[in-house]
PDB file of N, CA and C in Angstrom:
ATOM      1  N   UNK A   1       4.783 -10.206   8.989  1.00  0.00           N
ATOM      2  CA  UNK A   1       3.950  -9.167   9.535  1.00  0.00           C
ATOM      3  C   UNK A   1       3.246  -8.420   8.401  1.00  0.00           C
ATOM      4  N   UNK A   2       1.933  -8.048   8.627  1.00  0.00           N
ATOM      5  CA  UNK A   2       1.164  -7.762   7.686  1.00  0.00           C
ATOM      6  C   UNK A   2       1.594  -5.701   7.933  1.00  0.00           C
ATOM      7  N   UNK A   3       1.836  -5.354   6.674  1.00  0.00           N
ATOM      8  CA  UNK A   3       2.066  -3.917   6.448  1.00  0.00           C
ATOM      9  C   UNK A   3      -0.010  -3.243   6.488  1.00  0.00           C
ATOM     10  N   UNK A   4       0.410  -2.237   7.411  1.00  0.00           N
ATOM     11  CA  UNK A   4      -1.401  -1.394   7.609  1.00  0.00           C
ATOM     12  C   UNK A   4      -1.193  -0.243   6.840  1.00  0.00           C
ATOM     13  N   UNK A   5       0.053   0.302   6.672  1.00  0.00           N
ATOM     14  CA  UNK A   5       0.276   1.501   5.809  1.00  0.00           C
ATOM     15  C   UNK A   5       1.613   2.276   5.514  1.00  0.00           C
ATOM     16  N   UNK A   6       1.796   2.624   4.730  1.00  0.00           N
ATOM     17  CA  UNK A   6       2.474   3.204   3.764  1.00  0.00           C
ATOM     18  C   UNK A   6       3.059   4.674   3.455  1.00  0.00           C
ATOM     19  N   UNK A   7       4.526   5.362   3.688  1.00  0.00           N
ATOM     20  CA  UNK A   7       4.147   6.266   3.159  1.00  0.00           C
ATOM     21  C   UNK A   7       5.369   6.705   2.285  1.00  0.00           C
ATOM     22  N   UNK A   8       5.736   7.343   1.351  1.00  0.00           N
ATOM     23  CA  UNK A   8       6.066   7.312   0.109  1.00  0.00           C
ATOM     24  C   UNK A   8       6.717   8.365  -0.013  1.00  0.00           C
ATOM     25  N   UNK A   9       8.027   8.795   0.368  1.00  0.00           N
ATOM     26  CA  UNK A   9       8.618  10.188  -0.040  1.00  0.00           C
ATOM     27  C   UNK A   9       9.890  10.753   1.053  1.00  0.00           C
ATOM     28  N   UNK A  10      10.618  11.481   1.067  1.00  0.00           N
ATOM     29  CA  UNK A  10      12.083  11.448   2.010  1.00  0.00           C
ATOM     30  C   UNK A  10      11.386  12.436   3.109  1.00  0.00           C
ATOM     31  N   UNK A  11      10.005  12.916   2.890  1.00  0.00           N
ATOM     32  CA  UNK A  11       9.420  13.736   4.285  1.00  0.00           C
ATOM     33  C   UNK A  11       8.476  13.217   4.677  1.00  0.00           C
ATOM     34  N   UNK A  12       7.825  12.722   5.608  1.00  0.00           N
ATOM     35  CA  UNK A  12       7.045  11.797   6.327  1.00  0.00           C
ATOM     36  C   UNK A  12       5.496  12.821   5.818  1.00  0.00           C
ATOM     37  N   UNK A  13       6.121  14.078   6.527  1.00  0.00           N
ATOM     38  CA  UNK A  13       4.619  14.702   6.684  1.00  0.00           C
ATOM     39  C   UNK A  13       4.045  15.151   5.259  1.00  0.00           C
ATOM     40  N   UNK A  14       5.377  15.308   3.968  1.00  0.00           N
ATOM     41  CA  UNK A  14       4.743  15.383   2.666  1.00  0.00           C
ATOM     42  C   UNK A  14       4.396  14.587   1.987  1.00  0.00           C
ATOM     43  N   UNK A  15       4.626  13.490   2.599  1.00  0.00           N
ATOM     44  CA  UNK A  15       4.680  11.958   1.607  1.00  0.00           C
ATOM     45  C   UNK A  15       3.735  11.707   1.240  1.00  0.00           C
ATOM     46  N   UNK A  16       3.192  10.988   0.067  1.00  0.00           N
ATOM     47  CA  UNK A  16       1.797   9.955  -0.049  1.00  0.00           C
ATOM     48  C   UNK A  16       1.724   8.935   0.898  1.00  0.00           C
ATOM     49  N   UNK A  17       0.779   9.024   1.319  1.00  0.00           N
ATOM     50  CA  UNK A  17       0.241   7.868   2.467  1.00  0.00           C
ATOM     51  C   UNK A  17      -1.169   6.707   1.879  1.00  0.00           C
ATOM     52  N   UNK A  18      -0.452   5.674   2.037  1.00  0.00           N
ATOM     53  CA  UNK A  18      -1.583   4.423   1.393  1.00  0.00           C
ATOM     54  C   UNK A  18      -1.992   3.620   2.719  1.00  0.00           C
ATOM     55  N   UNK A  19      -3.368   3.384   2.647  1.00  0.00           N
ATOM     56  CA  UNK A  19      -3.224   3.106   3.972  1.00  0.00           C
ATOM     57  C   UNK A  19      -4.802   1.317   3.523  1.00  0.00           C
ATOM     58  N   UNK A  20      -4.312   0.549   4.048  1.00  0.00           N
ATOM     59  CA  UNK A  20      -5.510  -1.005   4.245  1.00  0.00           C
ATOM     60  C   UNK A  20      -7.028  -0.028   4.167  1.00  0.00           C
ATOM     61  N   UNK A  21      -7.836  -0.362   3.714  1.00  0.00           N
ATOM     62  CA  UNK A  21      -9.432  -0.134   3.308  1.00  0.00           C
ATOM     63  C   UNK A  21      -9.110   1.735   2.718  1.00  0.00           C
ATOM     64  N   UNK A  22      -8.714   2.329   2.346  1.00  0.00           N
ATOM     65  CA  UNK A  22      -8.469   3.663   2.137  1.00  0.00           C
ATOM     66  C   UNK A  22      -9.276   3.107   0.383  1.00  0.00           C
ATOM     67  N   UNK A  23     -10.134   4.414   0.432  1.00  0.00           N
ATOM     68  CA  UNK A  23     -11.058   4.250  -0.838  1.00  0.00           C
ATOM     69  C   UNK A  23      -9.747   5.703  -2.375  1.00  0.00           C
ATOM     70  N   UNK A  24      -9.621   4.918  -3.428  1.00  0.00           N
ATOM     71  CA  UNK A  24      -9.114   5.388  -4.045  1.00  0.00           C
ATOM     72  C   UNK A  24      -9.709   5.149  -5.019  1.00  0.00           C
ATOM     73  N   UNK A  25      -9.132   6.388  -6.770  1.00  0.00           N
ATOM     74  CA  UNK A  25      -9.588   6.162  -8.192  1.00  0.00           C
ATOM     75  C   UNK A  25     -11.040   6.126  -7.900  1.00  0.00           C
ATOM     76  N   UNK A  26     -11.239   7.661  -7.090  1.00  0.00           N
ATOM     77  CA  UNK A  26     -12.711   8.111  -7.531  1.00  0.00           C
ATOM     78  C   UNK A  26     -14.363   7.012  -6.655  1.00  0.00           C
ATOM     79  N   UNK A  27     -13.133   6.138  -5.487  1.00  0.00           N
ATOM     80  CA  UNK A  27     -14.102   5.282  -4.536  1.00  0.00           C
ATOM     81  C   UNK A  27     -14.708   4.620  -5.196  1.00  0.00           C
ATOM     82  N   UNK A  28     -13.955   3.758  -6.666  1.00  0.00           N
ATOM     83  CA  UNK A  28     -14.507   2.739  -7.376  1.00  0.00           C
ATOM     84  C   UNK A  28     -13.456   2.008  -6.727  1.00  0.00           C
ATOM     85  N   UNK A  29     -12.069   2.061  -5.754  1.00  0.00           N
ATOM     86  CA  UNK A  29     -11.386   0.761  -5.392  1.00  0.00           C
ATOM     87  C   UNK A  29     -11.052   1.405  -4.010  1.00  0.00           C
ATOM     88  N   UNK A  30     -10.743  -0.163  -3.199  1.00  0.00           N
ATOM     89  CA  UNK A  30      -9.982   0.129  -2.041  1.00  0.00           C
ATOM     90  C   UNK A  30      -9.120  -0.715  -1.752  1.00  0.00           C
ATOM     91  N   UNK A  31      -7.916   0.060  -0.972  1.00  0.00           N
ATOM     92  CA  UNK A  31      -6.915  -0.734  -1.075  1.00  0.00           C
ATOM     93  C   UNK A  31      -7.168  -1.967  -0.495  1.00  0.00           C
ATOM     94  N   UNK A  32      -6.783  -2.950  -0.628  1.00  0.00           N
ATOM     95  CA  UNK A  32      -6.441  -4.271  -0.201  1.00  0.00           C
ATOM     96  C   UNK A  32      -5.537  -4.753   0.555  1.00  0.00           C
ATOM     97  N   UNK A  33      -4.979  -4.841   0.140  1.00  0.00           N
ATOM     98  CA  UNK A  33      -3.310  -5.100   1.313  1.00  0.00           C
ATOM     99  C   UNK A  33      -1.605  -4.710  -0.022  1.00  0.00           C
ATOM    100  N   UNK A  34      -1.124  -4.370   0.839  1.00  0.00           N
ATOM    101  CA  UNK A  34       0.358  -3.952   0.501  1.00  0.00           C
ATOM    102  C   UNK A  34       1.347  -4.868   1.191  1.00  0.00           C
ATOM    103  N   UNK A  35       2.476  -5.041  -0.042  1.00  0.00           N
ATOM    104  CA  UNK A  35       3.131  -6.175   0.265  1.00  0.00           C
ATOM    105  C   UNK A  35       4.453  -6.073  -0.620  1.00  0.00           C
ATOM    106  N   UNK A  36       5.512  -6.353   0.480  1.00  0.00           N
ATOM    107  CA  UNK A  36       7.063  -6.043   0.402  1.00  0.00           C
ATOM    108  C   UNK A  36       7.324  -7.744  -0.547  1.00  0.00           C
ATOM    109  N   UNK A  37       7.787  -7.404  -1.651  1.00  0.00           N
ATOM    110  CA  UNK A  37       8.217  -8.797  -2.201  1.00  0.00           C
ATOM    111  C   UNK A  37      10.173  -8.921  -1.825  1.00  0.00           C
ATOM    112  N   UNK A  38       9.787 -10.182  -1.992  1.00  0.00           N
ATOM    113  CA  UNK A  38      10.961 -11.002  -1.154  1.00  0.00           C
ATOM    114  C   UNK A  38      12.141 -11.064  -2.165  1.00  0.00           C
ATOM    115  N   UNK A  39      11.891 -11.017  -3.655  1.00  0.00           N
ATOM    116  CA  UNK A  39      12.824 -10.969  -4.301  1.00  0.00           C
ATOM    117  C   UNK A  39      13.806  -9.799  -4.158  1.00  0.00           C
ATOM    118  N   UNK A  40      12.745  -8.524  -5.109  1.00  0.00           N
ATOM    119  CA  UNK A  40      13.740  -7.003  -4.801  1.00  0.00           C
ATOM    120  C   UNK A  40      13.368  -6.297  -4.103  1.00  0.00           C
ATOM    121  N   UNK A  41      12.447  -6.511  -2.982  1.00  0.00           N
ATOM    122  CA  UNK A  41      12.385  -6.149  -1.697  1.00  0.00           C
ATOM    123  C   UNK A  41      11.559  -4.432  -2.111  1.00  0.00           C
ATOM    124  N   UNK A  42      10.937  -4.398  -3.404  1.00  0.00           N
ATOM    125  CA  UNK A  42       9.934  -3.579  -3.613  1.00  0.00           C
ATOM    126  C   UNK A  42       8.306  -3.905  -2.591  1.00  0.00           C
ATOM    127  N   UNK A  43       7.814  -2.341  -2.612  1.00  0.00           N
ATOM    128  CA  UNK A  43       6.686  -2.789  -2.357  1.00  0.00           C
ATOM    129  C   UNK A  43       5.215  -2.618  -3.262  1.00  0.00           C
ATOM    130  N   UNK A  44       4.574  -3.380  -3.260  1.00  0.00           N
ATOM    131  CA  UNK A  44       3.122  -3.419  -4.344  1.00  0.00           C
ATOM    132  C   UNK A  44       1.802  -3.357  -3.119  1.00  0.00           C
ATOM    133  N   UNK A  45       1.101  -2.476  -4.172  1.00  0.00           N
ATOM    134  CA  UNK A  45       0.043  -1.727  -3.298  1.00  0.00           C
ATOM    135  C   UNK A  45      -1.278  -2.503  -4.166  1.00  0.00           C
ATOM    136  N   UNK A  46      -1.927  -3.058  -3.791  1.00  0.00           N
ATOM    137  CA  UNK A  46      -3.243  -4.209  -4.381  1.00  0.00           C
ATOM    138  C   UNK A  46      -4.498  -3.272  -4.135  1.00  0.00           C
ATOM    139  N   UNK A  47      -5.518  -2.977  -5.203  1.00  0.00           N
ATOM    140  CA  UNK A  47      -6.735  -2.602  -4.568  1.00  0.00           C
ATOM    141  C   UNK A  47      -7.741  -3.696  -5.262  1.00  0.00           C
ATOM    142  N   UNK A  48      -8.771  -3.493  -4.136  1.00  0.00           N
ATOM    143  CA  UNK A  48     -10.131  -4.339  -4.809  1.00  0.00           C
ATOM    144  C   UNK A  48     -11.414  -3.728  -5.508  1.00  0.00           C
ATOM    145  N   UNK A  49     -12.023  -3.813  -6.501  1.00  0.00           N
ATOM    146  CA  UNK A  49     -12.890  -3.135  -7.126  1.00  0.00           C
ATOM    147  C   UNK A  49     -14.180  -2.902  -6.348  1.00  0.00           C
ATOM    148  N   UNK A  50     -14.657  -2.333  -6.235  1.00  0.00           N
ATOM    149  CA  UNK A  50     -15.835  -2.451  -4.853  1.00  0.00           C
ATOM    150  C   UNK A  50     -17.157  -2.951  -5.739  1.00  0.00           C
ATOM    151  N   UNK A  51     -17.535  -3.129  -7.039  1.00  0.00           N
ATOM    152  CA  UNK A  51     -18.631  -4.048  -7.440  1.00  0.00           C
ATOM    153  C   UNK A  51     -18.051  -5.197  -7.378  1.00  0.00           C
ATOM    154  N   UNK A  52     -17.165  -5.497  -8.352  1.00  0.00           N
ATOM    155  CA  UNK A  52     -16.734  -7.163  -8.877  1.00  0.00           C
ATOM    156  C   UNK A  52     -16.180  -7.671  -8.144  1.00  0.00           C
ATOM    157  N   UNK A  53     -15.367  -7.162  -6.873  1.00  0.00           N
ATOM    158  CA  UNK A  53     -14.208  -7.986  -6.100  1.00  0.00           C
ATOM    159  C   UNK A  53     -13.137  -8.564  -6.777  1.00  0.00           C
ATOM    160  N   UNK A  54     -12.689  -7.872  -7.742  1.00  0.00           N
ATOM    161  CA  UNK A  54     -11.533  -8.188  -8.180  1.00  0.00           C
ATOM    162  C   UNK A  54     -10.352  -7.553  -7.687  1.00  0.00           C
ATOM    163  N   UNK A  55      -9.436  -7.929  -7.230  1.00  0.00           N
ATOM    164  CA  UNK A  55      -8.088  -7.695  -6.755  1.00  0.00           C
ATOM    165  C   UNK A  55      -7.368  -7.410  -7.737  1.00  0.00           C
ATOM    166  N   UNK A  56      -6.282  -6.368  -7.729  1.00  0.00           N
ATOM    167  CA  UNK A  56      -5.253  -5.976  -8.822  1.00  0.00           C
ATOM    168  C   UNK A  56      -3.964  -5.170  -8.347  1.00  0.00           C
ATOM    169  N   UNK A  57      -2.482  -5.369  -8.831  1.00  0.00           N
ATOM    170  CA  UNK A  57      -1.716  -4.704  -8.181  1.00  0.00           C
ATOM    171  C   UNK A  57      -2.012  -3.628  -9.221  1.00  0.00           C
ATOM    172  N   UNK A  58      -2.135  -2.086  -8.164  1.00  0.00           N
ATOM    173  CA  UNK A  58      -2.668  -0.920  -8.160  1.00  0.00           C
ATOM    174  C   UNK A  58      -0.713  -0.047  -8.842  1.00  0.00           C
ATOM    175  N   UNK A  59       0.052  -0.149  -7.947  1.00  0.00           N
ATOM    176  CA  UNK A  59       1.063   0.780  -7.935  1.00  0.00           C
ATOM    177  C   UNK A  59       2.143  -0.362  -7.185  1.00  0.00           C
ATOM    178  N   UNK A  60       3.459  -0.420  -7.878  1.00  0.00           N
ATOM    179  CA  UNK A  60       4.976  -0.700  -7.289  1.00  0.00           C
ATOM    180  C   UNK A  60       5.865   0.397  -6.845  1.00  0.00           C
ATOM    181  N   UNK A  61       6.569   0.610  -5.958  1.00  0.00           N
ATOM    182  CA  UNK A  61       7.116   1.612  -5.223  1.00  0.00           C
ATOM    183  C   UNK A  61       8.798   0.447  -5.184  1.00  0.00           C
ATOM    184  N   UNK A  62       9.664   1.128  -6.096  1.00  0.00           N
ATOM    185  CA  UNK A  62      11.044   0.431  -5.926  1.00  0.00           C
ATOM    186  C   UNK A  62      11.650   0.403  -4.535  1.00  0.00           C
ATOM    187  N   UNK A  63      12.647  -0.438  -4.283  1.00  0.00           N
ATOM    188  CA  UNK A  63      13.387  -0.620  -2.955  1.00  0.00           C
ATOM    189  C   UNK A  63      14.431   1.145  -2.316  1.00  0.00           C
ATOM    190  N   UNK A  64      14.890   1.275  -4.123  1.00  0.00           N
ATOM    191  CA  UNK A  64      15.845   2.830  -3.704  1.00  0.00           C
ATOM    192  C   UNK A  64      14.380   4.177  -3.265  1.00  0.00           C
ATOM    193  N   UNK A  65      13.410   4.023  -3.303  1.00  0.00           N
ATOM    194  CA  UNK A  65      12.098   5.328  -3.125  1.00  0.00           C
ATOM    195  C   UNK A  65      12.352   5.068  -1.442  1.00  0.00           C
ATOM    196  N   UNK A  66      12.686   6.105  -0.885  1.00  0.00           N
ATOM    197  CA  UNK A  66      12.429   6.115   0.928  1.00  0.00           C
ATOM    198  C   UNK A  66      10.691   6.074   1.188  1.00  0.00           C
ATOM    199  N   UNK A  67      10.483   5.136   1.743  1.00  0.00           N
ATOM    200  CA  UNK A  67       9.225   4.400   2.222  1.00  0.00           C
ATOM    201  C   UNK A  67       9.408   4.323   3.725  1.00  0.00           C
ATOM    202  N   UNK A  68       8.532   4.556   4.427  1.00  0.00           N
ATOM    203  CA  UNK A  68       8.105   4.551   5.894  1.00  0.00           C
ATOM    204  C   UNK A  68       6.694   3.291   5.788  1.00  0.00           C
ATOM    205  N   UNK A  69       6.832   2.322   6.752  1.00  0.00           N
ATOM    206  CA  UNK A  69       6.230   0.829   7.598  1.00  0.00           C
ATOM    207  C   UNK A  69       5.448   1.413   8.224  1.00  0.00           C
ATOM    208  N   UNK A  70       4.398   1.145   8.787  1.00  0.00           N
ATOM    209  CA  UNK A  70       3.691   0.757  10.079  1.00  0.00           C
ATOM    210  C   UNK A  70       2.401  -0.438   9.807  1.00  0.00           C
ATOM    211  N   UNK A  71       3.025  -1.122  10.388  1.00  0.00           N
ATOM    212  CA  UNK A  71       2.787  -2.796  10.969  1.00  0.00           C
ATOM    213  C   UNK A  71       1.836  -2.817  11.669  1.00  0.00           C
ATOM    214  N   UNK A  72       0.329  -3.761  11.394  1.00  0.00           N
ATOM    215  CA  UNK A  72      -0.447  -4.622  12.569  1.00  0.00           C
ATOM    216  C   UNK A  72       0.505  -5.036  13.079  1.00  0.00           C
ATOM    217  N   UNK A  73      -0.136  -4.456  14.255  1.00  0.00           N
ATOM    218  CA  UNK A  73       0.276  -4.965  15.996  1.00  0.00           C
ATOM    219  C   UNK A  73      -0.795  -5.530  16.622  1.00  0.00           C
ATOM    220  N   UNK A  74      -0.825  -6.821  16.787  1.00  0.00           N
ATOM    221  CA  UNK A  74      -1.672  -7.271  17.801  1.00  0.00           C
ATOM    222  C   UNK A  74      -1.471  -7.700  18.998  1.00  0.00           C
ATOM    223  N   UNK A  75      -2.283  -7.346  20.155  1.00  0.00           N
ATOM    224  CA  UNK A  75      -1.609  -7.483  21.733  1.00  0.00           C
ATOM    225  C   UNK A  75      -2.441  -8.355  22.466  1.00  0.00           C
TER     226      UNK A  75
END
């Protein structure tokens, strides 16, 4: 299941929130997609450069950081 967004901190409503197309670093990037790796079950936050289209992991968020999911749902 593809992760739509992100949020980053033990209080939901104070947390950083990363969220799929969200323009960051001054709306020279946007996020790309975020993705839970399978090894240590961290998650990595990818943005794309909006001239070059280059993709890059942006930020890692360890497995022990309390992180809140919400998942594409398609019906």
């Amino acid at each position: 299941m593809d992760i739509r967004k992100i949020a980053v901190g033990p209080d939901y409503k104070n947390a950083m929130h990363y969220q799929i197309g969200q323009t960051v670093l001054g709306g020279d990037y946007t996020i790309d997609h975020i993705r839970r790796s399978k090894e240590d079950l961290s998650i990595r936050v990818y943005i794309e450069k909006t001239f070059s289209r280059e993709i890059v992991c942006w930020k890692e968020f360890s497995a022990n950081m309390p992180i809140s999911c919400e998942f594409n749902i398609d019906f």
